[in-house]
C-alpha atoms as a PDB file:
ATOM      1  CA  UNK A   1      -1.486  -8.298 -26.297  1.00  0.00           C
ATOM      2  CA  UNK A   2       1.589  -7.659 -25.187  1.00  0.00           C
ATOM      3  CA  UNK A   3       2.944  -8.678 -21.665  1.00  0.00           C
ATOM      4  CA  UNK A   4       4.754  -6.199 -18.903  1.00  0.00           C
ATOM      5  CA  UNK A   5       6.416  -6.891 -15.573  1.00  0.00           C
ATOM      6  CA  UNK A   6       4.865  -3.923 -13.157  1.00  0.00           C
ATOM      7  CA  UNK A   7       6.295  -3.166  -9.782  1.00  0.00           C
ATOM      8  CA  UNK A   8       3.765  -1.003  -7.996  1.00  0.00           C
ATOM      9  CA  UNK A   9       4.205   0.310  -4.711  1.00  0.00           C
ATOM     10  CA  UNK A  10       1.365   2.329  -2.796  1.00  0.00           C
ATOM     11  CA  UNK A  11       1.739   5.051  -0.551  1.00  0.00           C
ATOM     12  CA  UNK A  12      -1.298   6.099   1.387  1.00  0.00           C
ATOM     13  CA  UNK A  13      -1.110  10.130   1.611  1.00  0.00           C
ATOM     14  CA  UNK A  14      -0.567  11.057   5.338  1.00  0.00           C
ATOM     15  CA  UNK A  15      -4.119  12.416   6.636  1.00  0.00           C
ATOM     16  CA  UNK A  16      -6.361   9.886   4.627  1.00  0.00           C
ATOM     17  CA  UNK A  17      -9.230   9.255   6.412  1.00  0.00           C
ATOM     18  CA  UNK A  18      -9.256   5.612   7.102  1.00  0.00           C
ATOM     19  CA  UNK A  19     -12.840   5.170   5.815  1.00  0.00           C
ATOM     20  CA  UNK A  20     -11.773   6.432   2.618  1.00  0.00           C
ATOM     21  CA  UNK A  21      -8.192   4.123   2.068  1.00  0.00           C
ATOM     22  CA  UNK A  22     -11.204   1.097   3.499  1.00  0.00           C
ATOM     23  CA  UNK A  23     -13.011   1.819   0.243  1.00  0.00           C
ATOM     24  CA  UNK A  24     -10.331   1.830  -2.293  1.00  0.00           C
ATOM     25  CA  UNK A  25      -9.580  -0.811  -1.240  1.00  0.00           C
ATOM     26  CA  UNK A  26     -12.505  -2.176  -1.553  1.00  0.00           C
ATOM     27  CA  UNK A  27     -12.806  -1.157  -5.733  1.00  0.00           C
ATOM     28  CA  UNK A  28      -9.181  -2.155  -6.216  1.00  0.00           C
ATOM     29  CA  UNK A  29     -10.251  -5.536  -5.155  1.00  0.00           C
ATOM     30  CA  UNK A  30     -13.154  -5.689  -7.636  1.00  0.00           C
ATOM     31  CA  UNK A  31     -11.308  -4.365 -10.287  1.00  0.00           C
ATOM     32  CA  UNK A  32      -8.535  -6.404 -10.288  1.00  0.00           C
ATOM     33  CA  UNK A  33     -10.601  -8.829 -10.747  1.00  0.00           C
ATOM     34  CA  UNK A  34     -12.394  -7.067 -13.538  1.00  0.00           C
ATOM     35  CA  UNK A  35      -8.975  -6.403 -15.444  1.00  0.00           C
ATOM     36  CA  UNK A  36      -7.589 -10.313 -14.942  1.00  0.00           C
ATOM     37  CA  UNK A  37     -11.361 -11.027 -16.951  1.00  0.00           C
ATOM     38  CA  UNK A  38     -10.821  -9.048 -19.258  1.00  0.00           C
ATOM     39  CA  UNK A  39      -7.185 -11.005 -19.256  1.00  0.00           C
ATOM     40  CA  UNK A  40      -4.691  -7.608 -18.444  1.00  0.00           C
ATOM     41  CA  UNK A  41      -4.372  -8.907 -15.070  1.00  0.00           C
ATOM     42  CA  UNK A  42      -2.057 -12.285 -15.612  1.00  0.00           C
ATOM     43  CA  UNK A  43      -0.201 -12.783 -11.855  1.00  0.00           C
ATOM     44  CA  UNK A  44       0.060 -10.698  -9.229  1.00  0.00           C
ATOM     45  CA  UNK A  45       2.705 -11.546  -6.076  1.00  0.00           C
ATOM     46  CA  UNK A  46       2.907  -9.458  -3.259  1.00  0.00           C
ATOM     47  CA  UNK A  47       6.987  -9.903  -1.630  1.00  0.00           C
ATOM     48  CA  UNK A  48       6.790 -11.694   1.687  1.00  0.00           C
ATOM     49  CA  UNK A  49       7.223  -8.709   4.253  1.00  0.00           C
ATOM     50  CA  UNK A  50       6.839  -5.656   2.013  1.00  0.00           C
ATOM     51  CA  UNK A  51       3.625  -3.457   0.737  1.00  0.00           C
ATOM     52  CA  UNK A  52       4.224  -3.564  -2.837  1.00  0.00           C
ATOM     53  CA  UNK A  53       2.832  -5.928  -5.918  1.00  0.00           C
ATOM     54  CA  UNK A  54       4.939  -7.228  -8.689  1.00  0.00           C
ATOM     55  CA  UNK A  55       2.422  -8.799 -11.304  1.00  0.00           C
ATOM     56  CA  UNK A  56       2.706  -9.833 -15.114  1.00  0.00           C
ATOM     57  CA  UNK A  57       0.052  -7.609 -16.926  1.00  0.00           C
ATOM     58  CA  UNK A  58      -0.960  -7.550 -20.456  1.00  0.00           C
ATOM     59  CA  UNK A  59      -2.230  -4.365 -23.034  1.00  0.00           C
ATOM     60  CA  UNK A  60      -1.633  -3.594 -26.295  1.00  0.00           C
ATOM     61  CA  UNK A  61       1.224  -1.309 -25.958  1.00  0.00           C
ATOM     62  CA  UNK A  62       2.607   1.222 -22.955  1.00  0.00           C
ATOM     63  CA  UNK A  63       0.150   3.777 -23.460  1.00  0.00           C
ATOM     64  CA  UNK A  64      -2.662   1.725 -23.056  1.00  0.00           C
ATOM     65  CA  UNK A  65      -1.544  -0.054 -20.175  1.00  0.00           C
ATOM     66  CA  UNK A  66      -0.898   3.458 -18.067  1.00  0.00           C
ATOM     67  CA  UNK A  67      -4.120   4.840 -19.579  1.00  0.00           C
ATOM     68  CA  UNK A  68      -6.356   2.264 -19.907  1.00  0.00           C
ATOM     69  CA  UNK A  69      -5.529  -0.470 -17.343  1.00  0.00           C
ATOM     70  CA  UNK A  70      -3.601   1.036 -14.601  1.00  0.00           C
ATOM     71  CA  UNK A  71      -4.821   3.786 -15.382  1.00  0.00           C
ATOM     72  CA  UNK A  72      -8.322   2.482 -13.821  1.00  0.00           C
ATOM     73  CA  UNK A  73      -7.514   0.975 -10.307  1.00  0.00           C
ATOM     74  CA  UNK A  74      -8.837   2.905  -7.209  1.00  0.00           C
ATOM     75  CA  UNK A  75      -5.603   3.317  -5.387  1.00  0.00           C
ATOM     76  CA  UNK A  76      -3.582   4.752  -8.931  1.00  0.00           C
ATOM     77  CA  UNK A  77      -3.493   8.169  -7.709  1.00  0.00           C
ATOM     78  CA  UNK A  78      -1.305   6.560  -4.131  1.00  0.00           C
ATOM     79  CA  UNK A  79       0.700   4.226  -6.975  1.00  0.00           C
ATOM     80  CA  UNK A  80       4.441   4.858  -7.879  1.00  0.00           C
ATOM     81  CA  UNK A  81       4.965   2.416 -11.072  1.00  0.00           C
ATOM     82  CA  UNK A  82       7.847   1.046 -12.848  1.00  0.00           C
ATOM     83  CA  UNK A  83       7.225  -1.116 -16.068  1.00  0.00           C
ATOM     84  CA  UNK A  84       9.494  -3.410 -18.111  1.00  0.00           C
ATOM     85  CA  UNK A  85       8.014  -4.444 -21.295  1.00  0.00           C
ATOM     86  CA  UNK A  86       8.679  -8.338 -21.579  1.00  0.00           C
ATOM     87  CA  UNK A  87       8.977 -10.760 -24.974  1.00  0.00           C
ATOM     88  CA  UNK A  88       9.397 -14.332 -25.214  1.00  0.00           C
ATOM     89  CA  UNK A  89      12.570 -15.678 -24.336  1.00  0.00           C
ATOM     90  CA  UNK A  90      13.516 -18.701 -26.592  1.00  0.00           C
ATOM     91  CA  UNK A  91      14.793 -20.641 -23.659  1.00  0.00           C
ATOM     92  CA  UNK A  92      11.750 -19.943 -21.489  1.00  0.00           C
ATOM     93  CA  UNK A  93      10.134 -23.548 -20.346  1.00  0.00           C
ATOM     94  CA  UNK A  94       6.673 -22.101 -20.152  1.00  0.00           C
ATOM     95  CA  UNK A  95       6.665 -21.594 -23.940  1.00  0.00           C
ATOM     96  CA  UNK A  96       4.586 -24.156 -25.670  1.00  0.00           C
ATOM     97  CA  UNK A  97       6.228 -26.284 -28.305  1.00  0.00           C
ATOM     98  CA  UNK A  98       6.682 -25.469 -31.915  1.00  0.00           C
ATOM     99  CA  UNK A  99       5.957 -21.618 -30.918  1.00  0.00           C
ATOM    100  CA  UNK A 100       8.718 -18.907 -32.087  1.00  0.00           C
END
């Protein structure tokens, strides 16, 4: 699978009942959890005073990602996205040794 950097920010439509953002919520929760399982969820940060997520996600291409991952969560319809699709950097620390 391939890995992509996602910024998502959510905007709650004005006039949403309360009951009804409560409950998304609620499933975005469980499937988060779902999708980091199924390992398309890697990290997710939330910046210190702001209501958006930056997180590290994994699919096998684009497509599948928008379709098929984000695609999925409970608040997507309230979600503005931007993606970067990430590779390997050969100076990255994290990489293991005698990987190219």
């Amino acid at each position: 699978m391939r890995e992509f950097l996602v910024e998502i920010t959510t905007t709650v439509p004005e006039g949403t009942a309360q009951d009804e953002v409560d409950r998304r919520r609620a499933a975005e929760a469980v499937r988060a959890r779902e999708l980091a399982a199924a390992g398309h969820l890697a990290r997710l940060w939330r910046p210190v005073g702001e209501l958006r997520s930056i997180g590290v996600w994994r699919a096998a291409d684009e497509d599948e990602l928008r379709e098929k991952v984000l695609g999925t969560l409970p608040l997507r319809p309230w979600m503005t996205l931007a993606v970067t699709a990430l590779e390997p950097h050969p100076n990255d620390p994290g990489r293991a040794e005698g990987t190219t």
